[in-house]
Protein backbone atom coordinates (compact mmCIF):
# COMPACT_ATOMS: atom_id res chain seq x y z
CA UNK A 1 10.91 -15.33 -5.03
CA UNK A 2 7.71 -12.79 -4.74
CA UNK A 3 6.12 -11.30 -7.09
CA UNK A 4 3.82 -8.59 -6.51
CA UNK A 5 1.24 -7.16 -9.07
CA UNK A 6 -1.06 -3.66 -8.46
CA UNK A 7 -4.04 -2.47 -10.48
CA UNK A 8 -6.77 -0.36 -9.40
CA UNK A 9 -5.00 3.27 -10.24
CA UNK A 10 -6.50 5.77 -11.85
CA UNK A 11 -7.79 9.56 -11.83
CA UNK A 12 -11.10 10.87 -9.41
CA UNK A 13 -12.21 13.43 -8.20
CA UNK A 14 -11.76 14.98 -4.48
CA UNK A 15 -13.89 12.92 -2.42
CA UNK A 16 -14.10 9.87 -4.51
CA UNK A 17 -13.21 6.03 -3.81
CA UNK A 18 -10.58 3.79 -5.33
CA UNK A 19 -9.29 0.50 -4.44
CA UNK A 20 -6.57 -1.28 -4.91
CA UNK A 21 -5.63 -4.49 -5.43
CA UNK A 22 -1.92 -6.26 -5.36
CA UNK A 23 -1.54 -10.23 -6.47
CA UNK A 24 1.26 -11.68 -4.88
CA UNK A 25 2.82 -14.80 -6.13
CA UNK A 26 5.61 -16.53 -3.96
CA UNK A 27 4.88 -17.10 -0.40
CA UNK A 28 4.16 -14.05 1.77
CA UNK A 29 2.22 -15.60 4.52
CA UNK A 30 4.72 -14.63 7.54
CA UNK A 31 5.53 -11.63 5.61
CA UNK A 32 3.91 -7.83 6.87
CA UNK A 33 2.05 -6.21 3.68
CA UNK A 34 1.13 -2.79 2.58
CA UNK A 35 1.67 -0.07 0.50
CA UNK A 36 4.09 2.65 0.40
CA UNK A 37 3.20 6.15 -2.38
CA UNK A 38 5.77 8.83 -3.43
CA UNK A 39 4.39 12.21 -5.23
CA UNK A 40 6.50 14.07 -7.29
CA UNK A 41 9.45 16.19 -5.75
CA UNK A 42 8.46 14.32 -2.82
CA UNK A 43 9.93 10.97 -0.34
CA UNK A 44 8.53 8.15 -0.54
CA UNK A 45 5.86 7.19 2.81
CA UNK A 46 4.61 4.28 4.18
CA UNK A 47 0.68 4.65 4.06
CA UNK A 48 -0.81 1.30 5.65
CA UNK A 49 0.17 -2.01 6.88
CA UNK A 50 -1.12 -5.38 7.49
CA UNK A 51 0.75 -7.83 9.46
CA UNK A 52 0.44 -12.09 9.08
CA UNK A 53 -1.51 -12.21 12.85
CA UNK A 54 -3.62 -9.34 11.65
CA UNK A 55 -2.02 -6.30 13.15
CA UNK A 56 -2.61 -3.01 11.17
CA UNK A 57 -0.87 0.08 11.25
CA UNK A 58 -1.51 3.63 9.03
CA UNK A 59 -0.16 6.82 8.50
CA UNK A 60 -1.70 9.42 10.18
CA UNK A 61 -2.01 11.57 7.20
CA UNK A 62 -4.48 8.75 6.05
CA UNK A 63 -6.11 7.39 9.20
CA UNK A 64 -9.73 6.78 8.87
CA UNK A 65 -9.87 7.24 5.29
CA UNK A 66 -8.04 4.44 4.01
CA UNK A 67 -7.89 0.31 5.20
CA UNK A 68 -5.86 -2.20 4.44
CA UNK A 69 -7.18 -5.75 4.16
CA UNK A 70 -5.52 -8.69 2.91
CA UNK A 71 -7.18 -12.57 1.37
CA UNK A 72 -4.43 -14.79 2.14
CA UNK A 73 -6.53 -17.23 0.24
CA UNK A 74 -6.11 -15.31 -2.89
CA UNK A 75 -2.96 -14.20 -1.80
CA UNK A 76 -3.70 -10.49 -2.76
CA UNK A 77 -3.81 -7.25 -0.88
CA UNK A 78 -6.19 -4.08 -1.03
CA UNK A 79 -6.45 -0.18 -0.33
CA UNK A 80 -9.85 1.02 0.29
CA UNK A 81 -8.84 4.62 -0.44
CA UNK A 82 -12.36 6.80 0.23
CA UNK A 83 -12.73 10.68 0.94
CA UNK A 84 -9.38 11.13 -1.31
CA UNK A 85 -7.60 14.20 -1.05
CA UNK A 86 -5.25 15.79 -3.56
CA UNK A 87 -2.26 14.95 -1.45
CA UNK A 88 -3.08 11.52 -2.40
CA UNK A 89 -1.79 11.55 -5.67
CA UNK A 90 1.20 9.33 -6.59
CA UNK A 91 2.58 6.09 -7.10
CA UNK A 92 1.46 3.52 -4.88
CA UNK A 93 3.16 0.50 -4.74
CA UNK A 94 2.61 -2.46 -3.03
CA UNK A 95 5.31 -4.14 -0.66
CA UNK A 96 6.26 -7.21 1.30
CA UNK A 97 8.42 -7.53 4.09
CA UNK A 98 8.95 -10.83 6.20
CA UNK A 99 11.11 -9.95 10.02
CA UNK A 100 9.42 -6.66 10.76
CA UNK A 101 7.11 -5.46 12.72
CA UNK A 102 3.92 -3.04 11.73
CA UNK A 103 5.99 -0.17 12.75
CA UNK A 104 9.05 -1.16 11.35
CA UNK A 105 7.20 -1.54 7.64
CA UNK A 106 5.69 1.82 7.94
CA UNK A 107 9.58 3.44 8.21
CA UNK A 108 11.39 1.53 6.15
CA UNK A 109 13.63 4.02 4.00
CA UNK A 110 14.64 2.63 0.68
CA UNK A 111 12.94 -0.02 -2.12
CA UNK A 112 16.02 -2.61 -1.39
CA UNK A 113 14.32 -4.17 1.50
CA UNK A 114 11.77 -6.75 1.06
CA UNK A 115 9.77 -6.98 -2.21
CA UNK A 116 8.25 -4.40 -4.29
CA UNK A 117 5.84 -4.28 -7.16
CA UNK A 118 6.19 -1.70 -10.03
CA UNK A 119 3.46 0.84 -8.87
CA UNK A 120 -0.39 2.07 -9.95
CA UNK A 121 -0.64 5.70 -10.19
CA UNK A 122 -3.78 7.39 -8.46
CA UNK A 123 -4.31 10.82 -9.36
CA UNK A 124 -7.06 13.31 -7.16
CA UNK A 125 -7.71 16.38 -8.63
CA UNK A 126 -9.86 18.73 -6.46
């Protein structure tokens, strides 16, 4: 069983930095991470991924402003968020998938797949 814990959420300005952070206990080390975020009245998108041999992938409505990094000695994930936007605001949640690849992750449609954590909310206001 996985268990996956965020922090790092919280309200900034337009233009600002966060990062966060998701502890994973349970083994993920074959398993594709990243983070998915859903705004209100809105679905829910894959942002960034990083894959056990390294691989990233990111949405392109993020691309250059956000990376993904992952200390599989710590077992925990991060989101360098920097240059945030409004549309950034929502629920991020962090996610673990093992059998997919980075493109795979980025689609995947519904929270019954894989392993989920309960969220950190990031508001930007501009």
């Amino acid at each position: 069983q996985v268990r996956l814990v965020e922090s790092g959420g919280g309200s900034v300005q337009a233009g600002g930095s966060l990062r966060l952070s998701c502890v994973a206990s349970g083994y993920t080390y074959n398993h594709c991470m990243g983070w998915f975020r859903q705004a209100p009245g809105k679905e829910r998108e894959g942002v960034a991924v990083i894959c056990s041999g390294g691989s990233t992938r990111y949405a392109e409505s993020i691309q250059g402003r956000f990376t993904v990094s992952r200390d599989k000695a710590k077992n925990t994930l991060y989101l360098q968020m920097n240059t945030l936007e409004s549309e950034d605001t929502g629920m991020y949640y962090c996610v673990a998938i093992r059998g997919m690849t980075a493109d795979q992750f980025l689609h995947v449609m519904t929270p019954n797949v894989g392993y989920w954590g309960q969220g950190t909310q990031v508001t930007v206001s501009s």
